[in-house]
Protein backbone atom coordinates (compact mmCIF):
# COMPACT_ATOMS: atom_id res chain seq x y z
CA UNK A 1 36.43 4.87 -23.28
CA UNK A 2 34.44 7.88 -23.09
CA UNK A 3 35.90 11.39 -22.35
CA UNK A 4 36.39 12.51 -18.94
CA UNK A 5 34.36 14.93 -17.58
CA UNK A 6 35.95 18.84 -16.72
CA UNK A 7 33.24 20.59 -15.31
CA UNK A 8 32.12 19.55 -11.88
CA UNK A 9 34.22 17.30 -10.69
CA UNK A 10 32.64 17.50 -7.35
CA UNK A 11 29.42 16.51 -8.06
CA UNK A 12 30.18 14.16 -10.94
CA UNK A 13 29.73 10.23 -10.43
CA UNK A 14 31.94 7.77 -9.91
CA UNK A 15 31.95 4.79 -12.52
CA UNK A 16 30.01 2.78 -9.78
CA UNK A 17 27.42 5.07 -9.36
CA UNK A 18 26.91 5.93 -12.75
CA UNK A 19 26.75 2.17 -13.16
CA UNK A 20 24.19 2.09 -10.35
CA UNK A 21 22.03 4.61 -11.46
CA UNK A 22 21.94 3.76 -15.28
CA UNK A 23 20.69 0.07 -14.18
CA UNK A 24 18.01 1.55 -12.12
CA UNK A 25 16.56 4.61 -14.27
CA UNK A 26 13.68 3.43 -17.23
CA UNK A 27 13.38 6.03 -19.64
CA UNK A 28 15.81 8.43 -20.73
CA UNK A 29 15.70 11.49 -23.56
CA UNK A 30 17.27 10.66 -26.92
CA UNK A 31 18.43 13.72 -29.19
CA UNK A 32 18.60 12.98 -32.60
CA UNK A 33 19.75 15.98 -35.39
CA UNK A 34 17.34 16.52 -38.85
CA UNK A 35 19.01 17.00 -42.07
CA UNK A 36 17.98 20.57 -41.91
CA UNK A 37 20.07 21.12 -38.13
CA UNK A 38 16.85 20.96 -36.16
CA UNK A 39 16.96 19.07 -32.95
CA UNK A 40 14.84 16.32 -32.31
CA UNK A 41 14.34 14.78 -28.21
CA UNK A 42 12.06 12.05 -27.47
CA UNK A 43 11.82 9.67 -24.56
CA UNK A 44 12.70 5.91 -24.65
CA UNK A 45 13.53 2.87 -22.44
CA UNK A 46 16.63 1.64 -22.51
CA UNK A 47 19.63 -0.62 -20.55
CA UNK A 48 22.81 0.21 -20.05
CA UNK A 49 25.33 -3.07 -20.16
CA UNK A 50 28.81 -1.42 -18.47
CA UNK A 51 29.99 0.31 -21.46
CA UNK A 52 26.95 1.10 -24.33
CA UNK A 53 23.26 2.11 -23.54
CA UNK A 54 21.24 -0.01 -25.41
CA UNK A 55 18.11 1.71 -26.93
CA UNK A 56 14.73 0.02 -27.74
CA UNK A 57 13.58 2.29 -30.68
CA UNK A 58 10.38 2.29 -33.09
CA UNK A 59 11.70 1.73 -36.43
CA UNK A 60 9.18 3.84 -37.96
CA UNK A 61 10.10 7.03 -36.21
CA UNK A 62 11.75 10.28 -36.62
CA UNK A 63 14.50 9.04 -34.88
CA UNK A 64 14.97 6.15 -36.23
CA UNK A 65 15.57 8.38 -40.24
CA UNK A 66 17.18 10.85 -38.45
CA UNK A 67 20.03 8.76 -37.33
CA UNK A 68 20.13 6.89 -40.44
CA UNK A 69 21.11 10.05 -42.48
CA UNK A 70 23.42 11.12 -39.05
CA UNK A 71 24.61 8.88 -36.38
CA UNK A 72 25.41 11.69 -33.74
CA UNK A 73 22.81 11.03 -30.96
CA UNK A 74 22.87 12.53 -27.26
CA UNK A 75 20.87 10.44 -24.35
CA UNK A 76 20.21 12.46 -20.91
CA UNK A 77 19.25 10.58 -17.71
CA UNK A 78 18.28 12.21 -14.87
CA UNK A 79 16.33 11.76 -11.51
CA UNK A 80 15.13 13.90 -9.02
CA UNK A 81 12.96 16.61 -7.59
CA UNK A 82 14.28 19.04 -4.98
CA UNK A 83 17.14 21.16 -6.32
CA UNK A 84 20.09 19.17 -3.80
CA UNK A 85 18.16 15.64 -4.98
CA UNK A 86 19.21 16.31 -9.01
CA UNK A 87 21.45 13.79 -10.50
CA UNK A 88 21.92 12.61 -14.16
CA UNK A 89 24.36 11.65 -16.81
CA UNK A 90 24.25 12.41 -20.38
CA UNK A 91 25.89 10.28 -22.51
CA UNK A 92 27.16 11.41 -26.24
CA UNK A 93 28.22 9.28 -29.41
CA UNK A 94 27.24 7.74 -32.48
CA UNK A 95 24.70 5.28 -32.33
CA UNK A 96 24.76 1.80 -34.06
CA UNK A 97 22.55 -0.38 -35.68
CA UNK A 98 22.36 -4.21 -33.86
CA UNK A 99 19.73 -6.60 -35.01
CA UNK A 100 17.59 -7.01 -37.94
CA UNK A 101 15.07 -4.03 -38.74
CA UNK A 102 12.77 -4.94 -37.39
CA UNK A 103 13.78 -6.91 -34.97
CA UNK A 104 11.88 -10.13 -34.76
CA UNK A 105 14.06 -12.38 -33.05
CA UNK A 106 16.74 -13.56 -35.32
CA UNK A 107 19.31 -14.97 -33.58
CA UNK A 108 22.08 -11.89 -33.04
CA UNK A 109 25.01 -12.74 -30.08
CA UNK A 110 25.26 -8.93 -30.08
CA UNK A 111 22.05 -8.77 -28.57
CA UNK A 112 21.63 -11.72 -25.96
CA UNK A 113 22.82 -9.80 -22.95
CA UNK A 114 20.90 -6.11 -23.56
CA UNK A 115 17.91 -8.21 -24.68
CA UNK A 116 17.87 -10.20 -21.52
CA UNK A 117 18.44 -7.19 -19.72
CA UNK A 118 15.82 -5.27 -21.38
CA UNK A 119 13.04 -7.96 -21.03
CA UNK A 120 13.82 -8.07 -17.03
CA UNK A 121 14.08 -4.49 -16.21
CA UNK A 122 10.42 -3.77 -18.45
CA UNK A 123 8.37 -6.99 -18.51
CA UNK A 124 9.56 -9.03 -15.97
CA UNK A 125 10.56 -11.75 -17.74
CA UNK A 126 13.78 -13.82 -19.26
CA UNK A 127 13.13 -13.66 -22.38
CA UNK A 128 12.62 -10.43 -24.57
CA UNK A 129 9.24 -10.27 -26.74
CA UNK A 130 9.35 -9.04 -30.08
CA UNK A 131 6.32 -6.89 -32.05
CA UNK A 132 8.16 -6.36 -35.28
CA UNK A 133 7.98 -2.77 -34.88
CA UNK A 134 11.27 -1.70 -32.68
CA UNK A 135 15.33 -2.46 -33.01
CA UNK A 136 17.94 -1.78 -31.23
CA UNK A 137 20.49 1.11 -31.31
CA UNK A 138 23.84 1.19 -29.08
CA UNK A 139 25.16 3.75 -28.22
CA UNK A 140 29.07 3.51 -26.91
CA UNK A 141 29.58 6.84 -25.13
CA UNK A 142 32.40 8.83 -26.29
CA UNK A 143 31.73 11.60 -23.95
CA UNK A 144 29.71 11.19 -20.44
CA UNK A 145 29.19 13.90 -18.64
CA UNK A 146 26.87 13.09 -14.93
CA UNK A 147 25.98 15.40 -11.92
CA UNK A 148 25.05 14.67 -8.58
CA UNK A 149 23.93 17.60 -6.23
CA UNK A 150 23.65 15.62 -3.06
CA UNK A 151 27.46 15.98 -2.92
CA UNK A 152 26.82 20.00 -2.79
CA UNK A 153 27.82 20.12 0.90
CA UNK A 154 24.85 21.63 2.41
């Protein structure tokens, strides 16, 4: 699994929580590197399943070339507004290609369980709609680092 986490052991999150909090939080910040070392962030939805966060991506984006060419993607979560209410995770990796591009359906195992996750957490329903413009990208973590600062005693 992913690395464990040095800094801040104190105010890191248990697996639990960091399960907890992934399934509730809807958009997160993907960072994405350009051929030329430039970063790149933008915002997406995503689900986590346990173990990879599943990310619903245009296919036609910066992103999406900028991981073809390199893999290496990092994803921050975070919540809060007060200073003791901060907590977030960020999760580092390589991310993967699932699905056809773009994804229109097509039967893909891979993709039952973060699809049907997906399609609850955003629409509401059981079954994921497709537009023919986004695909999926997992990302298994292979570093998470996550903070919670309402475990600073106060």
């Amino acid at each position: 699994m992913a690395e464990t986490q040095r800094r801040g052991r104190r105010i890191m999150m248990t697996q639990g929580e960091l399960d907890a909090f992934l399934a509730a939080q809807r958009t997160c910040r993907a960072a994405t590197v350009g051929g030329d070392g430039a970063p790149h962030v933008g915002a997406l939805w995503f689900v986590w399943d346990g173990t990879a966060l599943w990310l619903y991506s245009i296919t036609h984006s910066k992103r999406w070339a900028q991981l073809r060419k390199n893999p290496r993607i990092a994803v921050v979560v975070d919540d809060g507004h007060a200073y003791d209410e901060l907590r977030g995770a960020e999760l580092t990796g390589h991310a993967d290609f699932v699905g056809e591009t773009p994804r229109t359906g097509e039967p893909c195992p891979a993709l039952d369980a973060p699809e049907r996750l997906f399609a609850e957490k955003y629409f509401g329903m059981s079954r994921m709609p497709h537009d023919g413009r986004h695909a999926w990208l997992r990302l298994t973590p292979e570093s998470v680092a996550s903070w919670d600062f309402r475990k600073i005693p106060g």
